[in-house]
Protein backbone atom coordinates (compact mmCIF):
# COMPACT_ATOMS: atom_id res chain seq x y z
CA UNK A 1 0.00 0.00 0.00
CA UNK A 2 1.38 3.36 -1.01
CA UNK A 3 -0.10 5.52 1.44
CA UNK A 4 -0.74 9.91 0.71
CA UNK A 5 -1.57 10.51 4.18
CA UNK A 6 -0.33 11.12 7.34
CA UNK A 7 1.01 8.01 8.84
CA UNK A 8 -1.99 6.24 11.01
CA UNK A 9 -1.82 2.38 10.81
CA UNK A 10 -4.59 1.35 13.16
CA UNK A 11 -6.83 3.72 10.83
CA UNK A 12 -6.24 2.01 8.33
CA UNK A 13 -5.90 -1.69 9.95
CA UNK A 14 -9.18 -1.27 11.29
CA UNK A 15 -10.70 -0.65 8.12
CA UNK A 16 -9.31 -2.55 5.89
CA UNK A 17 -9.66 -5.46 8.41
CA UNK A 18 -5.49 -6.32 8.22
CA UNK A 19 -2.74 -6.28 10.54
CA UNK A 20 -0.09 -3.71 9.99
CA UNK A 21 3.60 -5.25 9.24
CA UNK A 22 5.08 -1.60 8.45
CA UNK A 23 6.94 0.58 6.38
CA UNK A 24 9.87 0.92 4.31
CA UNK A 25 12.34 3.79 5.52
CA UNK A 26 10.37 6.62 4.05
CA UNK A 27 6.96 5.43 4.77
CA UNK A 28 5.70 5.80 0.99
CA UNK A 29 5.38 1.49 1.71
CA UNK A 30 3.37 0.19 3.80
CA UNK A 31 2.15 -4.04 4.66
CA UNK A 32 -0.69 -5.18 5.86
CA UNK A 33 -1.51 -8.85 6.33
CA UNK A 34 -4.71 -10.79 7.47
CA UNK A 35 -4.65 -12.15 11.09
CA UNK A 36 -2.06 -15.30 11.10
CA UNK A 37 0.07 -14.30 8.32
CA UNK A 38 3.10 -12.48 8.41
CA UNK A 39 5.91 -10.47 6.49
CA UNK A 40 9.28 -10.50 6.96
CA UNK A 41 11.20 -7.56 5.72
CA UNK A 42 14.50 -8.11 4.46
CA UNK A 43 15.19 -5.60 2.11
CA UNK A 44 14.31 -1.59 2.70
CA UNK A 45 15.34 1.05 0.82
CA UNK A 46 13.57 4.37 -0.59
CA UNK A 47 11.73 2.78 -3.59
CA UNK A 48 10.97 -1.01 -2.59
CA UNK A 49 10.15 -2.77 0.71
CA UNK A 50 10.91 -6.75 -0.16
CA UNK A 51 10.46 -9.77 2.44
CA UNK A 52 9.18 -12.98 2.76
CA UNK A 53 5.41 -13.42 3.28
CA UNK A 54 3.90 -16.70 5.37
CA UNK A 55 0.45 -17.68 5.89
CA UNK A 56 -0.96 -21.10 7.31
CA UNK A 57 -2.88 -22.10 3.90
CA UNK A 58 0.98 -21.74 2.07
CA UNK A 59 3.49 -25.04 2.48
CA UNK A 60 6.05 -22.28 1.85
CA UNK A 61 6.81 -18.79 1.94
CA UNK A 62 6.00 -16.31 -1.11
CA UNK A 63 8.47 -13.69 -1.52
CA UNK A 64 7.46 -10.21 -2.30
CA UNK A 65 9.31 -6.88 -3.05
CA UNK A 66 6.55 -3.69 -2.99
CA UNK A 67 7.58 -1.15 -5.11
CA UNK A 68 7.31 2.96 -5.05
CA UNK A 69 9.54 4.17 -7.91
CA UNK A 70 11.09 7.69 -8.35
CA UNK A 71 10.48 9.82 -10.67
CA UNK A 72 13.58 10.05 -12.63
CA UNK A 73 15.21 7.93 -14.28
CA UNK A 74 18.73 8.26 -12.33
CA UNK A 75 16.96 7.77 -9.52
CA UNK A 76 15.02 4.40 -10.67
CA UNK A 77 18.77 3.03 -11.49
CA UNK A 78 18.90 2.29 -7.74
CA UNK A 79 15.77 0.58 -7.72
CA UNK A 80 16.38 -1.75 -10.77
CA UNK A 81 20.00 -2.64 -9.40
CA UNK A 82 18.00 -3.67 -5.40
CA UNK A 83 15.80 -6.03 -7.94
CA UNK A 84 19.00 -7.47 -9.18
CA UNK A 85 19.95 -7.72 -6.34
CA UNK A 86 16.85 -9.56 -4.69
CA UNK A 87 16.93 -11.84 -7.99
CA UNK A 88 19.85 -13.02 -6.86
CA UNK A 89 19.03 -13.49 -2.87
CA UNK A 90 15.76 -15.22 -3.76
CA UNK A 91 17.02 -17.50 -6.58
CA UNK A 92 14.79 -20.84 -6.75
CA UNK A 93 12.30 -19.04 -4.66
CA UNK A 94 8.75 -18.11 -5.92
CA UNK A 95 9.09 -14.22 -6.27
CA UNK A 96 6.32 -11.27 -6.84
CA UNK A 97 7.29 -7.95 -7.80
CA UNK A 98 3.93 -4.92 -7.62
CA UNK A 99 3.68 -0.90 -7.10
CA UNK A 100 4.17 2.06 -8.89
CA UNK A 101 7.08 1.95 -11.14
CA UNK A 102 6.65 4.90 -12.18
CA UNK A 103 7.57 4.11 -15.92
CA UNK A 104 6.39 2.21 -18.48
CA UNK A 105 8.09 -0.44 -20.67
CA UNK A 106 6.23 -0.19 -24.05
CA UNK A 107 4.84 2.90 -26.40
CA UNK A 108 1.94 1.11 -25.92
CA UNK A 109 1.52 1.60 -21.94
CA UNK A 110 1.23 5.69 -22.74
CA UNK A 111 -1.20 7.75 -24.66
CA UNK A 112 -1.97 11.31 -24.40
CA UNK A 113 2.11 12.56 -24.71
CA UNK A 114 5.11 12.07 -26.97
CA UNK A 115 7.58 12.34 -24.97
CA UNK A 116 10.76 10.51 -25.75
CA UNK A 117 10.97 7.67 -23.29
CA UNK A 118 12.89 5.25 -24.95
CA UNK A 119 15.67 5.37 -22.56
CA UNK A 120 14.04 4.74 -19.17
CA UNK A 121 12.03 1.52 -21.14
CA UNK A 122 15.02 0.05 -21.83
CA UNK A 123 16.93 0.39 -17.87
CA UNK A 124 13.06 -1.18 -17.21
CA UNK A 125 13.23 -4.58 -19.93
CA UNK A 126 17.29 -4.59 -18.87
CA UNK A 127 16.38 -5.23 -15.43
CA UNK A 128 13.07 -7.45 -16.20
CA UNK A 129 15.56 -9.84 -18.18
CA UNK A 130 18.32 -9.42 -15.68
CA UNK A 131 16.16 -10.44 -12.69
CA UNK A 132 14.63 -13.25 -15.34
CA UNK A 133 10.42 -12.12 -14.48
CA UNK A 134 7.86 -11.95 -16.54
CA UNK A 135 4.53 -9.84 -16.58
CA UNK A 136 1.31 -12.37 -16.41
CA UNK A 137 -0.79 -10.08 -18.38
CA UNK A 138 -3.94 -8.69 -16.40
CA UNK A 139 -7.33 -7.62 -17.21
CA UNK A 140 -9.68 -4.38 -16.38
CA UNK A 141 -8.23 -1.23 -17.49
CA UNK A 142 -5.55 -0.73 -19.73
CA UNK A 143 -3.97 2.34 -17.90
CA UNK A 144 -3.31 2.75 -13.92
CA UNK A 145 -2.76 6.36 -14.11
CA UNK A 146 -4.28 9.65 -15.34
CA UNK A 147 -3.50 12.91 -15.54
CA UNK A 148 -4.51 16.11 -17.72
CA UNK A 149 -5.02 13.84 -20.41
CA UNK A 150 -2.52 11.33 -20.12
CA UNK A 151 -2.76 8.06 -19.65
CA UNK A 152 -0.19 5.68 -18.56
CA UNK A 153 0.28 2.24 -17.32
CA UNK A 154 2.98 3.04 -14.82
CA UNK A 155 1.55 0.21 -12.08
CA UNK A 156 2.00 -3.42 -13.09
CA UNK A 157 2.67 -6.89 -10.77
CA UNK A 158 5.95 -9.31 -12.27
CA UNK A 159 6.67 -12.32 -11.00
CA UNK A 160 9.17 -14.76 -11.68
CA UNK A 161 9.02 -18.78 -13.18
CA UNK A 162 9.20 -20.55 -9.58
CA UNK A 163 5.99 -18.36 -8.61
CA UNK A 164 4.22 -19.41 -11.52
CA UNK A 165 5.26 -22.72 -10.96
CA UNK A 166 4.42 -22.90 -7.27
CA UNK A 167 0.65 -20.52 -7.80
CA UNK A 168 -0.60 -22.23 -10.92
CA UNK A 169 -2.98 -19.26 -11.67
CA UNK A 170 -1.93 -15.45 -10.92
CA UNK A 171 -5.05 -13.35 -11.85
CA UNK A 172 -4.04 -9.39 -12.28
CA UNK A 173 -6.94 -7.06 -12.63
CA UNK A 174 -6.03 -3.09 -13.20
CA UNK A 175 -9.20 -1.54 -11.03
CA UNK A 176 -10.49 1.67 -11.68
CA UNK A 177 -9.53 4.86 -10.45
CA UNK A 178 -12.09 6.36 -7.89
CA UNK A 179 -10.44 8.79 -5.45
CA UNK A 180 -6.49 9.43 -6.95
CA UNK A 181 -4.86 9.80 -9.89
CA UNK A 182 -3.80 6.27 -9.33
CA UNK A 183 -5.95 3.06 -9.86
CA UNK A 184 -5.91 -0.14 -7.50
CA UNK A 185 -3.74 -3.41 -8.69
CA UNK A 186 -5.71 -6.61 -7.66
CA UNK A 187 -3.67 -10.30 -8.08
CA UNK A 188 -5.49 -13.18 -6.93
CA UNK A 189 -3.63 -16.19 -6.85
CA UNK A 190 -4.47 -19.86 -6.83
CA UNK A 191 -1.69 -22.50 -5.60
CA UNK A 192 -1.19 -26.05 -7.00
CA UNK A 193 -2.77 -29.27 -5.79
CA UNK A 194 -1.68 -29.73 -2.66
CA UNK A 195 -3.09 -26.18 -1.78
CA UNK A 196 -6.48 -26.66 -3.38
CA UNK A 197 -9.18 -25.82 -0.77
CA UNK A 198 -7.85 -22.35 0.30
CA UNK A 199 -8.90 -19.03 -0.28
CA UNK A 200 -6.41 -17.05 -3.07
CA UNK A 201 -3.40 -14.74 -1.80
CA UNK A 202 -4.21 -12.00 -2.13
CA UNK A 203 -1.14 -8.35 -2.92
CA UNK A 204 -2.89 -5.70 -3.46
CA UNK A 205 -1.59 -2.19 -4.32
CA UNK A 206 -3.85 0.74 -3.30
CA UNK A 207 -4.15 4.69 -2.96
């Protein structure tokens, strides 16, 4: 959750109906959790907050990296090279990467401007083949942000082959924007065989 407000977790544990886990170091991230699951930061810095998350319908824990990108593109080198980095850490380990990125990685993800961003797509697909994760595709709108006309998909969820292999169905829906310039990422996830029966994990990304 990428929070625009003054910091108040029990607010918003309360009514959202989760248990607060905390914040990266500049409290742009924050985790919640329903009751009997947990996260496990590892990794903080300004633009991601990455641990492992547990719950008792898993066999194992899912690791996730929540992401609040910069808005430049020096700045976003940092954040690319911590995925690397994480890619590395979490090797063999089912992996899920969401937020804002705060680019996009195709012509296609923008309309409205045209602005030369051929640059910052290419540190984005660099570090999406570096760290060897793939987008699952998603459904509902086909931009996450808006502003003055422009339209962008700067929000997306990547994940990398153990995940898929260990959550045989990752469901990403784009919802629509109701009270920010922002829109609400959904992923609802369904593990293999041996986890049939449970409800989906759910990661969801909201302003």
């Amino acid at each position: 959750m990428e929070p625009l407000t003054s910091p108040n977790a029990e607010k918003f544990s309360k009514a959202l109906g989760l248990v607060f886990q905390g914040s990266n170091r500049n409290g742009k991230i924050w985790v919640f959790v329903e009751e009997g699951a947990s996260f496990l930061v590892e990794r903080d810095t300004d633009q991601a907050l990455s641990g492992r998350f547990g719950s008792p319908r898993l066999a194992s824990h899912l690791c996730v990296s929540a992401v609040y990108a910069k808005c430049t593109r020096t700045e976003r080198i940092h954040l690319w090279d911590e995925l690397r980095e994480c890619s590395i850490l979490w090797e063999g380990s089912p992996w899920l990467i969401g937020g804002d990125f705060n680019t996009i990685l195709h012509p296609r993800d923008r309309v409205g401007s045209e602005t030369n961003r051929q640059a910052e797509m290419v540190d984005f697909a660099e570090a999406i083949e570096d760290c060897r994760i793939l987008d699952p595709g998603y459904d509902g709108s086909e931009f996450t942000w808006a502003k003055n006309g422009l339209f962008e998909r700067l929000d997306r969820i990547l994940v990398n082959e153990r995940w898929a292999q260990i959550l045989e169905t990752t469901r990403v829906t784009n919802l629509p924007r109701i009270a920010s310039d922002h829109g609400p990422v959904l992923v609802r996830c369904k593990g293999t065989d041996h986890n049939s029966g449970g409800r989906p994990f759910r990661f969801q990304n909201m302003w």
